[in-house]
N, C-alpha and C. Protein backbone atom coordinates (compact mmCIF):
# COMPACT_ATOMS: atom_id res chain seq x y z
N UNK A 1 100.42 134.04 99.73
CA UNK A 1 99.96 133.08 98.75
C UNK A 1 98.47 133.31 98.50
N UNK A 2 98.26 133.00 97.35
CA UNK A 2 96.98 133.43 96.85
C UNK A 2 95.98 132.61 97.36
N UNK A 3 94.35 132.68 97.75
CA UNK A 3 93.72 131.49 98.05
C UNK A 3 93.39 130.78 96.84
N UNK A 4 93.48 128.98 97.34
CA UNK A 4 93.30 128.05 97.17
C UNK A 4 92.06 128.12 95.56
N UNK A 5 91.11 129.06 95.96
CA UNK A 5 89.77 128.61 95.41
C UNK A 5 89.65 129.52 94.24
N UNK A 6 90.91 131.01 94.09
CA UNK A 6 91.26 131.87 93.10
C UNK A 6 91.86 131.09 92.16
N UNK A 7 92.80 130.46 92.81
CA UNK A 7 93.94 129.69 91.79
C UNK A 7 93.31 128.58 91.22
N UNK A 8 92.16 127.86 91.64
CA UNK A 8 91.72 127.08 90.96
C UNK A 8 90.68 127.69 89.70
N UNK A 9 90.46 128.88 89.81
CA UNK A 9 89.83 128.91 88.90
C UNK A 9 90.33 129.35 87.62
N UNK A 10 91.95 129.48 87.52
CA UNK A 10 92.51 129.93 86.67
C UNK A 10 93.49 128.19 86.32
N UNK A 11 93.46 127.54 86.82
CA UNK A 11 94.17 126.23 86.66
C UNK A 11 93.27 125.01 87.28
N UNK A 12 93.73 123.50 86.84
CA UNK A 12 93.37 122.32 86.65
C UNK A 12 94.47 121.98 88.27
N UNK A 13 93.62 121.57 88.91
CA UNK A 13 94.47 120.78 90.29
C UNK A 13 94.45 119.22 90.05
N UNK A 14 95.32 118.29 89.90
CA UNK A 14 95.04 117.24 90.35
C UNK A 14 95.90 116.60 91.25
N UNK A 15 95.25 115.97 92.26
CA UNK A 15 95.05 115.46 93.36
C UNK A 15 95.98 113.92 93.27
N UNK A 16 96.89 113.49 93.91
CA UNK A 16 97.22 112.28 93.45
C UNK A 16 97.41 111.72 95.01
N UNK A 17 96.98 110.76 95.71
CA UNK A 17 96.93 109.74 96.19
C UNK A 17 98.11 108.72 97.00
N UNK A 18 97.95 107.84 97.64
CA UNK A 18 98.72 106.61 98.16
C UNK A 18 98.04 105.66 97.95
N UNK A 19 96.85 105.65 96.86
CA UNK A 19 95.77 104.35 96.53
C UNK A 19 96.76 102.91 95.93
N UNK A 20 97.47 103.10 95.59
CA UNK A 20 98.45 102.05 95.05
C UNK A 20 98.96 101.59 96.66
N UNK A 21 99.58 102.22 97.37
CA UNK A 21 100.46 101.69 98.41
C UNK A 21 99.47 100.85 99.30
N UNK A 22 98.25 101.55 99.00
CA UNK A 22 97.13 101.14 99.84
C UNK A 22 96.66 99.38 99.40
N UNK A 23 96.66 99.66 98.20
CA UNK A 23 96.30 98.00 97.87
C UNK A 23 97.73 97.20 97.68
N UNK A 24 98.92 97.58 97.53
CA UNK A 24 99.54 96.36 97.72
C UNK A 24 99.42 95.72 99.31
N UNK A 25 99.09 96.34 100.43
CA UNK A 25 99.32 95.60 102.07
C UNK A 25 98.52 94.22 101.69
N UNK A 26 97.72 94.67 100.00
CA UNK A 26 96.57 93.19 100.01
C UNK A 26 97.69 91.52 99.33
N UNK A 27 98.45 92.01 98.98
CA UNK A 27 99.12 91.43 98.49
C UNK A 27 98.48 90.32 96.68
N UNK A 28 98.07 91.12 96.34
CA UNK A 28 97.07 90.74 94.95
C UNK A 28 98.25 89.81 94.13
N UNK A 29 97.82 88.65 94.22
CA UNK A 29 98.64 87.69 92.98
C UNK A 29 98.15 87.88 91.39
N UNK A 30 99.05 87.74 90.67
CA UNK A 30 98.51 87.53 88.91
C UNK A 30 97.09 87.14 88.85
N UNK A 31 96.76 85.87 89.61
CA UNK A 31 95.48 85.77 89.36
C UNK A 31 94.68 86.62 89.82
N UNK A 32 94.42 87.46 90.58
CA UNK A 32 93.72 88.05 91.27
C UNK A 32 93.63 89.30 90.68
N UNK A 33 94.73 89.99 89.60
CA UNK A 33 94.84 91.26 88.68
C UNK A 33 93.99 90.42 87.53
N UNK A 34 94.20 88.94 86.92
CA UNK A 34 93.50 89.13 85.94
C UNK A 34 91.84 88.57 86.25
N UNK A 35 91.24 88.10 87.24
CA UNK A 35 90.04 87.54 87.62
C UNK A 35 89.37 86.53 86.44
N UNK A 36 88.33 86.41 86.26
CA UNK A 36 87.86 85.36 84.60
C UNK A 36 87.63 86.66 83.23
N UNK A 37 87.74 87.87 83.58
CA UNK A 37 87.42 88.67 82.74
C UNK A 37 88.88 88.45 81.24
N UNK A 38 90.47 88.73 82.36
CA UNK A 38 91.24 88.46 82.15
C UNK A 38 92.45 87.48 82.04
N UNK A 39 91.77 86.18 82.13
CA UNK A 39 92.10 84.92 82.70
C UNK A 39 93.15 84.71 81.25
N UNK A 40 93.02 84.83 80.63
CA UNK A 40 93.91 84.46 78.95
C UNK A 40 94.29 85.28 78.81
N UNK A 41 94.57 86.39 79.10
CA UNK A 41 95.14 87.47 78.23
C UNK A 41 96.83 87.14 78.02
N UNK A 42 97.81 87.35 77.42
CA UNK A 42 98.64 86.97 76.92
C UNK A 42 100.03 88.03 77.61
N UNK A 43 100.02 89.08 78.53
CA UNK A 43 100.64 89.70 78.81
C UNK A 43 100.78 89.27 80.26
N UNK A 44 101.32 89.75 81.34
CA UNK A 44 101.25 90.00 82.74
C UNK A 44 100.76 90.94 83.14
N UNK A 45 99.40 91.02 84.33
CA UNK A 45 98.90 92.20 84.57
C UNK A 45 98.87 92.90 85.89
N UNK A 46 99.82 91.71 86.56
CA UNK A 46 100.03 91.87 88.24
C UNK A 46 100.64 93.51 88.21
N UNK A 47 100.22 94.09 89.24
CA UNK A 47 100.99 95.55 89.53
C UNK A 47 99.72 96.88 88.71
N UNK A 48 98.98 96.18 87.68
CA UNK A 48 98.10 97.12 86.69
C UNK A 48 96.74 97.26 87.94
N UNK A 49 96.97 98.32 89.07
CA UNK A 49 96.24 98.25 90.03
C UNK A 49 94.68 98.94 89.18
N UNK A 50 94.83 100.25 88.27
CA UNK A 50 93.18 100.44 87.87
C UNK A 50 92.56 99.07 87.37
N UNK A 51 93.46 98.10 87.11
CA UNK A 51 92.77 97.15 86.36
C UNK A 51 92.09 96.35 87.79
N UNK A 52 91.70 96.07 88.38
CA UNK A 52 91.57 96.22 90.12
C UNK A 52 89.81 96.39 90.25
N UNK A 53 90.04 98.15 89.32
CA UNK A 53 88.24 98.43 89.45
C UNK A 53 87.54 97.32 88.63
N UNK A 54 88.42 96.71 87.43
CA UNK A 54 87.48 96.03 86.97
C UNK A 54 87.32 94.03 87.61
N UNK A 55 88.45 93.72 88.20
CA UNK A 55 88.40 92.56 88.37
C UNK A 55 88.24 92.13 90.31
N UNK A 56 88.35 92.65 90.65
CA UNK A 56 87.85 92.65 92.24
C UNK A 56 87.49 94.23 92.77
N UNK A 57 86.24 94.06 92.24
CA UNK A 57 85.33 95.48 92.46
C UNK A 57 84.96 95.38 93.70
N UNK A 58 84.75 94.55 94.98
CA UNK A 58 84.54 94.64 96.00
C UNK A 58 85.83 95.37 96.68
């Protein structure tokens, strides 16, 4: 197999994660996906974990 650092330079790697599995152990309710940013919004946003960076950034 070719090295790692050849093949990247002929292709795009991306990298994917367990960051999702990682934040449900938090158990995040609706309110807590939509914070006051998203407090009205008209859809359901529980499970929309990037939405996360914006409403509990800690």
């Amino acid at each position: 197999m070719r090295n790692i650092k050849e093949i990247l330079t002929e292709r795009i790697l991306v990298l994917d994660g367990a960051m999702g599995t990682m934040l449900q152990r938090y158990k995040f309710t609706e309110a807590d996906f939509r914070g006051e940013r998203f407090a009205n919004w008209e859809h359901p946003l529980q499970g929309n974990n990037d939405l996360l960076s914006l409403t509990q950034p800690e």
